[in-house]
N, C-alpha and C. Protein backbone atom coordinates (compact mmCIF):
# COMPACT_ATOMS: atom_id res chain seq x y z
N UNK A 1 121.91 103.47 69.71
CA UNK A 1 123.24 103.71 70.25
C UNK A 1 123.12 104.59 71.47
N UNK A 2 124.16 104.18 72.46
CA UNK A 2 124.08 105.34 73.88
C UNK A 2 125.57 106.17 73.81
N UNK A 3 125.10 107.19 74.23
CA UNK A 3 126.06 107.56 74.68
C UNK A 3 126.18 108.09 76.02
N UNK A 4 127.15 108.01 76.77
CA UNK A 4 127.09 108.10 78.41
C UNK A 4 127.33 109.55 78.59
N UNK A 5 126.53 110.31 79.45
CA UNK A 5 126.58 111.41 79.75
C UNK A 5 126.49 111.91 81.31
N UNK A 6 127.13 112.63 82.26
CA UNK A 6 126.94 112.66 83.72
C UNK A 6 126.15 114.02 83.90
N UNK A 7 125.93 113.96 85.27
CA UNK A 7 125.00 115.30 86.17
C UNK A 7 126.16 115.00 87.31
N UNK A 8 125.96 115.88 88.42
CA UNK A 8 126.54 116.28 89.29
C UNK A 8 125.65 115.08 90.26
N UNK A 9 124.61 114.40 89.79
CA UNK A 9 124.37 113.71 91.24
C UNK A 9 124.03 112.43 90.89
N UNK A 10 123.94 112.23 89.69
CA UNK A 10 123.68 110.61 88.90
C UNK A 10 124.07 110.79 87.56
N UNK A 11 124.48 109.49 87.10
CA UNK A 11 124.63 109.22 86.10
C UNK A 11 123.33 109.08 84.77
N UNK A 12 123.82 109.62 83.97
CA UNK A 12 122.43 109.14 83.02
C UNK A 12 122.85 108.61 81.33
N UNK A 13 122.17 108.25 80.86
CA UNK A 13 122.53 107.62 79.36
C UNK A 13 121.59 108.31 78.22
N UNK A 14 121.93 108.85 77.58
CA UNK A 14 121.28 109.54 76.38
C UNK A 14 120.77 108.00 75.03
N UNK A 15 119.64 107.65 74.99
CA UNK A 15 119.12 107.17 74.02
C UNK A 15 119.33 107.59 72.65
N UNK A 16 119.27 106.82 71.28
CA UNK A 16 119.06 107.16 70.77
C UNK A 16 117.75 108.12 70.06
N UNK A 17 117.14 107.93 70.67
CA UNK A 17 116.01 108.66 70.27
C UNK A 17 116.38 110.37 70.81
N UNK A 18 117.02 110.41 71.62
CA UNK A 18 117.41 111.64 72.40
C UNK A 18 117.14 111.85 73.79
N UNK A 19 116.13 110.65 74.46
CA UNK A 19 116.08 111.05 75.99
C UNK A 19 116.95 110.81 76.58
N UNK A 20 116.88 111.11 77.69
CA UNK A 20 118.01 110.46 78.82
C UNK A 20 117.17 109.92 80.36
N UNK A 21 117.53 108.75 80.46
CA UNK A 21 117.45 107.88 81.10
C UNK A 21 118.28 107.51 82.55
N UNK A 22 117.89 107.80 83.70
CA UNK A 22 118.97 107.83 84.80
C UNK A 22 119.59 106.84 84.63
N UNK A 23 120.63 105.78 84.92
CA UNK A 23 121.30 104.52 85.16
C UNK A 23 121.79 104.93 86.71
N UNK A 24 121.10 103.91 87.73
CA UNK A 24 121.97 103.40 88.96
C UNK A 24 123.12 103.18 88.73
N UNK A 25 123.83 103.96 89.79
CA UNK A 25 125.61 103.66 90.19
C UNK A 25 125.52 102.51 90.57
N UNK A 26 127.10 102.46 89.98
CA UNK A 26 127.17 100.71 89.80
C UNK A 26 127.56 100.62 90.81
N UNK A 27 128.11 101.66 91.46
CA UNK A 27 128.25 101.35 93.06
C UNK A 27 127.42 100.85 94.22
N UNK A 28 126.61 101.19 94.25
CA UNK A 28 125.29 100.88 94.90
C UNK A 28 125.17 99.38 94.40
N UNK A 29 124.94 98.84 92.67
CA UNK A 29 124.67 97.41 92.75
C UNK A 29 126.20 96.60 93.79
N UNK A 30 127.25 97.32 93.63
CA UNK A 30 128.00 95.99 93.79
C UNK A 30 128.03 95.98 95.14
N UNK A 31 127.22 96.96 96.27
CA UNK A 31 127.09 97.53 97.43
C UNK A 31 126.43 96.18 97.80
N UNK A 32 125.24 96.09 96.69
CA UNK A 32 124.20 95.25 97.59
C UNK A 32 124.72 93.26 97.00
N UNK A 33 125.03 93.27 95.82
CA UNK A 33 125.99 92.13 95.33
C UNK A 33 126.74 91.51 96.63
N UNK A 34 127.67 92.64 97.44
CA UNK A 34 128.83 92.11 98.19
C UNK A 34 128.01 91.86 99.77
N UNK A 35 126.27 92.75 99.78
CA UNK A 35 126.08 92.47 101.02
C UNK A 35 125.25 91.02 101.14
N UNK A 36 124.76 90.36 99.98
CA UNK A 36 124.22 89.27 99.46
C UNK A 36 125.36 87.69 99.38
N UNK A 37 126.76 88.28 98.96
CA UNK A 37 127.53 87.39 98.94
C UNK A 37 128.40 87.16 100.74
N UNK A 38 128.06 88.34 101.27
CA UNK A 38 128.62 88.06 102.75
C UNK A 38 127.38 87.33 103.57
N UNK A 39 126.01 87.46 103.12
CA UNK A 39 124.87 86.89 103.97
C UNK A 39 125.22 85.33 103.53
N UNK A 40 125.92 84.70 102.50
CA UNK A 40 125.85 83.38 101.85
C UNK A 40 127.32 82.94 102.83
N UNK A 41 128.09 83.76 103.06
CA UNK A 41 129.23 83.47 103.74
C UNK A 41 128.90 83.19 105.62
N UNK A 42 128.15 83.54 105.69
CA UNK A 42 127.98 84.10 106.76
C UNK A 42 128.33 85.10 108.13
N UNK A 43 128.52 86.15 106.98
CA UNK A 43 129.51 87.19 107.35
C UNK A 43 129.12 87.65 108.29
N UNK A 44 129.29 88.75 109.55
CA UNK A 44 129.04 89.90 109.96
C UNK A 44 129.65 90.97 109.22
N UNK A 45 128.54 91.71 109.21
CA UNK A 45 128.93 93.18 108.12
C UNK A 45 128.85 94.45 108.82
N UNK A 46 129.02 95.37 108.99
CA UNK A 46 128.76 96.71 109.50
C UNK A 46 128.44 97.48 108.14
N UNK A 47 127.83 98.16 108.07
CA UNK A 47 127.23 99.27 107.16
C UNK A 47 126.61 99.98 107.38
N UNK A 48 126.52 101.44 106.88
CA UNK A 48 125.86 102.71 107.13
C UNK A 48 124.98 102.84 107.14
N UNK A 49 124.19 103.18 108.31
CA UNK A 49 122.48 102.93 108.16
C UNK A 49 122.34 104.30 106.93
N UNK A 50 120.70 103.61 106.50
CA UNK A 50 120.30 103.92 105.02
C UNK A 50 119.83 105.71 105.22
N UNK A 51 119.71 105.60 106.60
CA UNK A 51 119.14 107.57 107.13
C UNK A 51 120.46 108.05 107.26
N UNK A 52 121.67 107.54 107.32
CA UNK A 52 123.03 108.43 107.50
C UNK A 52 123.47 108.74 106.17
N UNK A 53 123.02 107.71 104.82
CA UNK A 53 123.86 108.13 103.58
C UNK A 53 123.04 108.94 102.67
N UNK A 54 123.57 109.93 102.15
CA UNK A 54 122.91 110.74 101.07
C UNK A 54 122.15 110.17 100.26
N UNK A 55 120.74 110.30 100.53
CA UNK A 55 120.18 109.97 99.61
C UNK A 55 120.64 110.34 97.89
N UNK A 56 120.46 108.79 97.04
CA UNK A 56 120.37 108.86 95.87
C UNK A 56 119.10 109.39 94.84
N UNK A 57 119.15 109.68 93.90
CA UNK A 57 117.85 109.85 93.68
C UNK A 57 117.15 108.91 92.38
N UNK A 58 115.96 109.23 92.47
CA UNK A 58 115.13 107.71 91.73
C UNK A 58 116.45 107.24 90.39
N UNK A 59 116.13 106.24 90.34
CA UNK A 59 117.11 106.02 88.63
C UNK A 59 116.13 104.71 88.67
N UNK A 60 116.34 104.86 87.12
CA UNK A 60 115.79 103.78 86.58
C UNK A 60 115.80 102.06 86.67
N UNK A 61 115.04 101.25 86.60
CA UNK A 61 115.21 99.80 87.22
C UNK A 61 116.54 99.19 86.39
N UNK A 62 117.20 98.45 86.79
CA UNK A 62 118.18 98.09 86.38
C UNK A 62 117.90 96.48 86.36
N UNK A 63 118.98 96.27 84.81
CA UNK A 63 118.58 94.41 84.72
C UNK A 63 118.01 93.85 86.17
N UNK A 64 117.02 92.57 86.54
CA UNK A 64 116.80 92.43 87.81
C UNK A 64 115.71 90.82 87.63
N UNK A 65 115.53 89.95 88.36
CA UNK A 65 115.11 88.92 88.08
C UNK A 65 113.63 89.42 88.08
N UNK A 66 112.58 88.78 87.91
CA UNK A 66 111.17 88.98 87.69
C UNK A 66 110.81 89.35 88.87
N UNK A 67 109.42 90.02 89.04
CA UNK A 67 108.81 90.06 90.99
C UNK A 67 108.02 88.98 91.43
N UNK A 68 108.50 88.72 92.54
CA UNK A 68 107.72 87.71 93.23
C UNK A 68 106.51 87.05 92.81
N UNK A 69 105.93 86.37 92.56
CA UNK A 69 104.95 85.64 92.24
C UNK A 69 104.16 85.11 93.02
N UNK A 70 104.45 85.35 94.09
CA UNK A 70 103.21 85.18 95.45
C UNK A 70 103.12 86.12 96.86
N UNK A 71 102.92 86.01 97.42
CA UNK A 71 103.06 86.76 98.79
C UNK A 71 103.90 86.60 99.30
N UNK A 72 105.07 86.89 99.97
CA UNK A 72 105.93 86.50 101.32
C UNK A 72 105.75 87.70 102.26
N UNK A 73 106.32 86.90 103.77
CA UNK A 73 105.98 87.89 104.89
C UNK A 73 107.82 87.49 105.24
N UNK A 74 108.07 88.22 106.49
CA UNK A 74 109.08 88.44 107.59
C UNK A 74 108.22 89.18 108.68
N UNK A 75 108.81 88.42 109.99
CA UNK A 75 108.75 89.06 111.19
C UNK A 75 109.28 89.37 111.78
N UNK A 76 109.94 90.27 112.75
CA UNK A 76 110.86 89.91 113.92
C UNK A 76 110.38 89.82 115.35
N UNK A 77 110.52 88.79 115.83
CA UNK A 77 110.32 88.64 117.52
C UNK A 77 110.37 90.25 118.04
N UNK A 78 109.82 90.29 118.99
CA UNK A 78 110.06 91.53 119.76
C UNK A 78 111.12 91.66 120.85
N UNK A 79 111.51 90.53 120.94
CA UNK A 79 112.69 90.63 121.98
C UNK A 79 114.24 89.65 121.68
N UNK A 80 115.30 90.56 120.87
CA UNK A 80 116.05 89.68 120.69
C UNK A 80 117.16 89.90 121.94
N UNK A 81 118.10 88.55 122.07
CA UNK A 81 119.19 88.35 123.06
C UNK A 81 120.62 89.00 122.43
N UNK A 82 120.99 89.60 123.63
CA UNK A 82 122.73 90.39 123.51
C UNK A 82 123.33 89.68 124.96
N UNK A 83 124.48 88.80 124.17
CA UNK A 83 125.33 88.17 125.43
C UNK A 83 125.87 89.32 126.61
N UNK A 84 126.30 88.80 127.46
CA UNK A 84 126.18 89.59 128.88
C UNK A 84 127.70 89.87 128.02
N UNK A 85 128.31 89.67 128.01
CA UNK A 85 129.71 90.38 127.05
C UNK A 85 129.72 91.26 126.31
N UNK A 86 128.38 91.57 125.55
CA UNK A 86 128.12 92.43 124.55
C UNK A 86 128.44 91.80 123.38
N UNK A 87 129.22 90.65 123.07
CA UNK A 87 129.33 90.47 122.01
C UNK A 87 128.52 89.38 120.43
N UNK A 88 127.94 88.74 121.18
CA UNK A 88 126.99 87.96 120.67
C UNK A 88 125.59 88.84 120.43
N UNK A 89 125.28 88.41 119.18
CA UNK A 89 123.59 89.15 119.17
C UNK A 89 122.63 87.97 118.75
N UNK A 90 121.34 87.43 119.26
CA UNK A 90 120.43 86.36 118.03
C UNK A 90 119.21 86.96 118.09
N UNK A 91 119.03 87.08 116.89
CA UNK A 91 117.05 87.93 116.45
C UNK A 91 116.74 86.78 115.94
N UNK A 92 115.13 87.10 115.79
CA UNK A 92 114.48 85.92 115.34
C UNK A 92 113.28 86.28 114.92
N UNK A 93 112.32 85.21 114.47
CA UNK A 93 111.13 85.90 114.09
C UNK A 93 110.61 84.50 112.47
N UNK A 94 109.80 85.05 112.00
CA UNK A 94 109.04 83.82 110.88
C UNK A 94 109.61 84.40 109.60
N UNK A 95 109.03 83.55 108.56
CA UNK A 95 109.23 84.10 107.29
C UNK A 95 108.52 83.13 106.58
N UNK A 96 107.74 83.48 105.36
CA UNK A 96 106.96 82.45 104.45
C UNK A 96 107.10 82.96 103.16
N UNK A 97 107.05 82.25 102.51
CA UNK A 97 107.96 82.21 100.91
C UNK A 97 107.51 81.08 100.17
N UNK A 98 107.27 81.48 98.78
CA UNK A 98 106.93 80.05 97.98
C UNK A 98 107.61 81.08 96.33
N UNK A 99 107.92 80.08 95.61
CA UNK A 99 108.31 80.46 93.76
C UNK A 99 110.18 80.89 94.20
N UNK A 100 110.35 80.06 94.80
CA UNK A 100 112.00 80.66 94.36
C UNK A 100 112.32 79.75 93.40
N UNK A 101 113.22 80.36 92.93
CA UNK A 101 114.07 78.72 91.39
C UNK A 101 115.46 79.58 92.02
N UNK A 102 116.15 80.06 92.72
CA UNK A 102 117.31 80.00 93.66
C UNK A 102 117.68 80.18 95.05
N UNK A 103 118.85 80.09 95.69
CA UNK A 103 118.91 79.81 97.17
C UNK A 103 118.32 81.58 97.69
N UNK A 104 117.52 80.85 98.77
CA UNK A 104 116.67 82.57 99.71
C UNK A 104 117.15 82.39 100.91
N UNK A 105 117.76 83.75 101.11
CA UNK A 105 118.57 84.07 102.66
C UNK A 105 117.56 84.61 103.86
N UNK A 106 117.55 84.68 105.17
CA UNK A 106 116.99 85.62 105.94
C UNK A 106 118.04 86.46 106.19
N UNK A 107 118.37 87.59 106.25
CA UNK A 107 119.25 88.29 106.57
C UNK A 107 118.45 89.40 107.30
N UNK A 108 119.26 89.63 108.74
CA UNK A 108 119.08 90.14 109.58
C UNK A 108 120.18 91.58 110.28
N UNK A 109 120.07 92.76 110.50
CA UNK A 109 121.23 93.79 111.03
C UNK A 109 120.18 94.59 112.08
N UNK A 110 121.37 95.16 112.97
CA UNK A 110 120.64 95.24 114.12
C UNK A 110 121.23 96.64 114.46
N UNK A 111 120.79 97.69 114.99
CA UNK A 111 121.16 99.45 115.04
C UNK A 111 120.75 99.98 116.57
N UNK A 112 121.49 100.51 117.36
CA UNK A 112 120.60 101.31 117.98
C UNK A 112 121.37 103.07 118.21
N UNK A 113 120.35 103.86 118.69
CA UNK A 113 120.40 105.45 118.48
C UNK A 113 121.28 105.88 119.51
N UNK A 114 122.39 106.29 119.72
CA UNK A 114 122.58 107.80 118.43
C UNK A 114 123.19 107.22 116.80
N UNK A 115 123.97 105.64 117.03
CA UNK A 115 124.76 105.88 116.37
C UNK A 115 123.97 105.88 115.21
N UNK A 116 124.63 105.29 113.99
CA UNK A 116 124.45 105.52 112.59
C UNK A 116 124.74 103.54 111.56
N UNK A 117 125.40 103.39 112.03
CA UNK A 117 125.91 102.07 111.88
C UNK A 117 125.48 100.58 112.23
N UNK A 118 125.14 100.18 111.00
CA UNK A 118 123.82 98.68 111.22
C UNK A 118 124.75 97.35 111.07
N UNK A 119 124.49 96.44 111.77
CA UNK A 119 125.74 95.54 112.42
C UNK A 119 124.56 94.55 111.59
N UNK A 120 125.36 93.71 110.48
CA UNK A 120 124.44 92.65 109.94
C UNK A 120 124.83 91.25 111.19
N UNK A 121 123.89 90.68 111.46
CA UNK A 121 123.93 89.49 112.13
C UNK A 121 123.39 88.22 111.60
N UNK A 122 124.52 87.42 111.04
CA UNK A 122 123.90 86.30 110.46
C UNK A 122 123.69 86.15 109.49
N UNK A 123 123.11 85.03 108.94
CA UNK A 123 121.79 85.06 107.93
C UNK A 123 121.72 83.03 107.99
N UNK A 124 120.36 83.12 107.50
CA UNK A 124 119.82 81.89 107.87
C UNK A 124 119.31 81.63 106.33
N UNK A 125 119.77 80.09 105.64
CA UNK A 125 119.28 79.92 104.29
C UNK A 125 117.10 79.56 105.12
N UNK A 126 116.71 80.15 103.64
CA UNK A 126 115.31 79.50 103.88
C UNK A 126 115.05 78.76 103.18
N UNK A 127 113.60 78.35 103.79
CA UNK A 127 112.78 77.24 102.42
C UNK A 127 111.51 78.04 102.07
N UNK A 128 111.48 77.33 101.14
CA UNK A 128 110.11 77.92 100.42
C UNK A 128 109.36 77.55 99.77
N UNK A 129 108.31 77.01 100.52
CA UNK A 129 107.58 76.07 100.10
C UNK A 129 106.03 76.63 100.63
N UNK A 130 106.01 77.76 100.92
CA UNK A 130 104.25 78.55 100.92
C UNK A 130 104.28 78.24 102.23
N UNK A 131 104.98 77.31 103.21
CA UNK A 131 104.59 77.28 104.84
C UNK A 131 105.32 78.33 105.78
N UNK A 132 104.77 78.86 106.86
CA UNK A 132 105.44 79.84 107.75
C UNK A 132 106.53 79.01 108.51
N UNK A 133 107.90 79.50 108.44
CA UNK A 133 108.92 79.37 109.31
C UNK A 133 109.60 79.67 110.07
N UNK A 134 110.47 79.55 111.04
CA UNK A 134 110.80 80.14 112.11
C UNK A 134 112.05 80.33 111.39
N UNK A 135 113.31 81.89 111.74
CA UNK A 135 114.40 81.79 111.65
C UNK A 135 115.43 82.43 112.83
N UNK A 136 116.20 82.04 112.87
CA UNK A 136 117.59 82.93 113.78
C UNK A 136 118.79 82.96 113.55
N UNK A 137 119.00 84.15 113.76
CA UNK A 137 120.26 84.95 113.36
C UNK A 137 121.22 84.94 114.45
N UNK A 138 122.55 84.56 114.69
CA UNK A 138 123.24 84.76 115.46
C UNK A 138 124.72 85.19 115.17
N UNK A 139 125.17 86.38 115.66
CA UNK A 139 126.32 86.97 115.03
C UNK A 139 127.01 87.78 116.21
N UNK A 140 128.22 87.85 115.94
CA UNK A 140 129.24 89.04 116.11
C UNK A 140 129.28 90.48 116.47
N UNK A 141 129.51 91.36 117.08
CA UNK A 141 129.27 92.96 116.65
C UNK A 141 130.42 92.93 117.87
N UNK A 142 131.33 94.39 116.89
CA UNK A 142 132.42 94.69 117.86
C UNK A 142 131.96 94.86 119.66
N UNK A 143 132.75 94.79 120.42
CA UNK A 143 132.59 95.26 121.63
C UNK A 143 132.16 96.58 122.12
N UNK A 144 131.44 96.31 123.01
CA UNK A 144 130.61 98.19 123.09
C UNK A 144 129.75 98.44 122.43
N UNK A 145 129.55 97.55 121.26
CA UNK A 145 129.05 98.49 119.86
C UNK A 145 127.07 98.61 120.35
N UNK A 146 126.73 97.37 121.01
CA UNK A 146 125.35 97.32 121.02
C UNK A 146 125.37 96.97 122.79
N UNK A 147 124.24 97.55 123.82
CA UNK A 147 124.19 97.42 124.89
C UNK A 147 122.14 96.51 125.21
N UNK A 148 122.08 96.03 125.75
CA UNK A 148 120.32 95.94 126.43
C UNK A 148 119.78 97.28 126.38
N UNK A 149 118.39 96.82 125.39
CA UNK A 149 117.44 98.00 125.71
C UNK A 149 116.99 98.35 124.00
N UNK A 150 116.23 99.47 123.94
CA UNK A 150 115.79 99.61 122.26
C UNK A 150 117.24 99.32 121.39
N UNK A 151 116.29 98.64 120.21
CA UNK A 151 117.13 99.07 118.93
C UNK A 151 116.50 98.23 117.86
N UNK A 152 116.93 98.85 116.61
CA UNK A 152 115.92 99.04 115.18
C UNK A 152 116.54 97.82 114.75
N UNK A 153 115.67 96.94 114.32
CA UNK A 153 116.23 95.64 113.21
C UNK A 153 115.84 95.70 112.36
N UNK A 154 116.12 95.19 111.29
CA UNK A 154 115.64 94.98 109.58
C UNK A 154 116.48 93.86 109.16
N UNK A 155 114.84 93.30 108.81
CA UNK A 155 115.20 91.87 108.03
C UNK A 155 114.80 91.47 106.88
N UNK A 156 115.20 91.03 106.04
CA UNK A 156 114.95 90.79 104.48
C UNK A 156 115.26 89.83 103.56
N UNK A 157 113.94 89.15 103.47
CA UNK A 157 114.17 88.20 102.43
C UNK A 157 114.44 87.83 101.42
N UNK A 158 115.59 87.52 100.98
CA UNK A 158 116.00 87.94 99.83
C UNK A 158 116.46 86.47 98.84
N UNK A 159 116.25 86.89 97.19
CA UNK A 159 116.63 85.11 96.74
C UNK A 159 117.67 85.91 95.72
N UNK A 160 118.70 84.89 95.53
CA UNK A 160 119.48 85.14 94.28
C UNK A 160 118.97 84.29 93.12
N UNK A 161 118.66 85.13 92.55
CA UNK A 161 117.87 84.03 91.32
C UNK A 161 118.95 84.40 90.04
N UNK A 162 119.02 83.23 89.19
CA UNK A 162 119.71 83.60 88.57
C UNK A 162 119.01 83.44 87.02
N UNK A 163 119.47 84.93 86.45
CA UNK A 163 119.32 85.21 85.35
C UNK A 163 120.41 85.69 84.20
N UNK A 164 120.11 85.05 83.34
CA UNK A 164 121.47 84.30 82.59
C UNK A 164 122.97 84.51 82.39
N UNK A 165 122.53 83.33 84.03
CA UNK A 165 123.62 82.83 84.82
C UNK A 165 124.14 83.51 85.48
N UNK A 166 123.95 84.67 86.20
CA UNK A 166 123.92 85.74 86.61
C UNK A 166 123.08 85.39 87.96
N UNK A 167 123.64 85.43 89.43
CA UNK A 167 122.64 85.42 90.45
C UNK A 167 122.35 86.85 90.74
N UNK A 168 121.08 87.59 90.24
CA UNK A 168 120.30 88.48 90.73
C UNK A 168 119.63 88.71 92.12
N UNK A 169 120.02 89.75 92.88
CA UNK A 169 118.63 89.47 93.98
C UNK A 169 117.72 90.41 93.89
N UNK A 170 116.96 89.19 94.22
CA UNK A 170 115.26 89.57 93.76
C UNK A 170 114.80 89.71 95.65
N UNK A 171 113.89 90.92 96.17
CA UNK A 171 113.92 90.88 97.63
C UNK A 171 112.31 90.43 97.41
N UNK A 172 112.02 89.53 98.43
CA UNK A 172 110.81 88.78 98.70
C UNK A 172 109.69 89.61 99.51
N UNK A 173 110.77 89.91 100.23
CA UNK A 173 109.88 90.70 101.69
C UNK A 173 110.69 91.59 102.78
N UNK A 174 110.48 92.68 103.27
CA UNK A 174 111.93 93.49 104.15
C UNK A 174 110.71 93.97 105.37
N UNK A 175 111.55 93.98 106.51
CA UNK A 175 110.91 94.71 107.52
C UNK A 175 111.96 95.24 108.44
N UNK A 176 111.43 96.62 109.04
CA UNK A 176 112.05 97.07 109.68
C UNK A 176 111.35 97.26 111.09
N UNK A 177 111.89 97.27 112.48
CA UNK A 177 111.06 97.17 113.67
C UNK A 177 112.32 97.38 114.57
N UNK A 178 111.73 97.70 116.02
CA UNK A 178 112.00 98.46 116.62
C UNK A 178 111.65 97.21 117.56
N UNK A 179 112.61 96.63 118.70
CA UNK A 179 113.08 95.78 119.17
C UNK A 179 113.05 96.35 120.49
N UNK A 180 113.43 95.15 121.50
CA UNK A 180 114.36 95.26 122.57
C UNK A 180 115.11 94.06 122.69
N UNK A 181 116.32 94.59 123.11
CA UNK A 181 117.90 93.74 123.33
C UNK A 181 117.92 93.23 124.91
N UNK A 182 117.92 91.87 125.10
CA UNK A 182 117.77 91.40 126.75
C UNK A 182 118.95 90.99 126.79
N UNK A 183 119.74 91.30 128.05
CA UNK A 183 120.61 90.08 128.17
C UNK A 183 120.15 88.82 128.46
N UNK A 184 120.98 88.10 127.94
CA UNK A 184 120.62 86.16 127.54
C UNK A 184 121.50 85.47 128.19
């Protein structure tokens, strides 16, 4: 039997036996749930880069589909295009993947310094079939928001696998890199 018990900075669950066990805020899952169901939409997202929010601290693995079963990579090109408008962004770069049993996204967001705020661009379904592929992202970001010149991308491969019946994401492969923005 559990019984639910809090701390001032995570949640935790008392076992029967008597330990206690962190549990991840469910906030955080439905954080990454809603950023998984906007990459399937093909949303543009804005969200708080991961160095602006308070770090959480370790908690324990939470239900989650199995790990990967082979290698996958992601790349990103070194030079992605920002329309002379500012408003268009497309990154690009490979990705190789094999063992999915559900649909795998490339999902791509794009940042640059001072601000704080990571502009998702896109997302591209993959295949996965053990061969290297090319992908591109092409998206939206308010006006102003991104100009030519550095800025940080991160891209991540990610599958919703589903476990019973439940689409889980399981991440394949993530990279983060440091770009330049041309006008196109």
């Amino acid at each position: 039997m559990s019984v639910p018990t809090s701390t001032s900075t995570a949640t935790a669950t008392a076992t029967a036996s008597g330990s206690v066990r962190p549990v991840r805020p469910v906030r955080s899952v439905l954080a990454g749930a809603a950023a998984c169901g906007a990459l399937l939409l093909g949303a543009v997202v804005a969200v708080p880069s991961v160095a602006s929010a308070a770090p959480e601290p370790p908690a324990a693995p939470v239900a989650s589909a199995a790990p990967a079963a082979s290698p996958a990579s992601v790349t990103v090109d070194p030079v992605g295009l920002i329309a002379p408008d500012g408003r268009r962004v497309t990154l690009s770069g490979t990705y190789r993947c094999t063992d999915a049993s559900g649909p795998v996204l490339v999902g791509s967001s794009v940042r640059q310094e001072p601000a704080v705020t990571r502009y998702g661009v896109g997302g591209t379904r993959a295949q996965c079939d053990g061969r290297t592929h090319r992908w591109e992202n092409t998206g939206s970001v308010p006006s102003d928001a991104l100009k030519a010149g550095a800025a940080d991308v991160e891209v991540t491969l990610v599958e919703l696998r589903p476990v019973g019946g439940l689409p889980l994401p399981l991440f394949h492969a993530s990279l983060r890199q440091d770009i330049t923005l041309d006008r196109g």
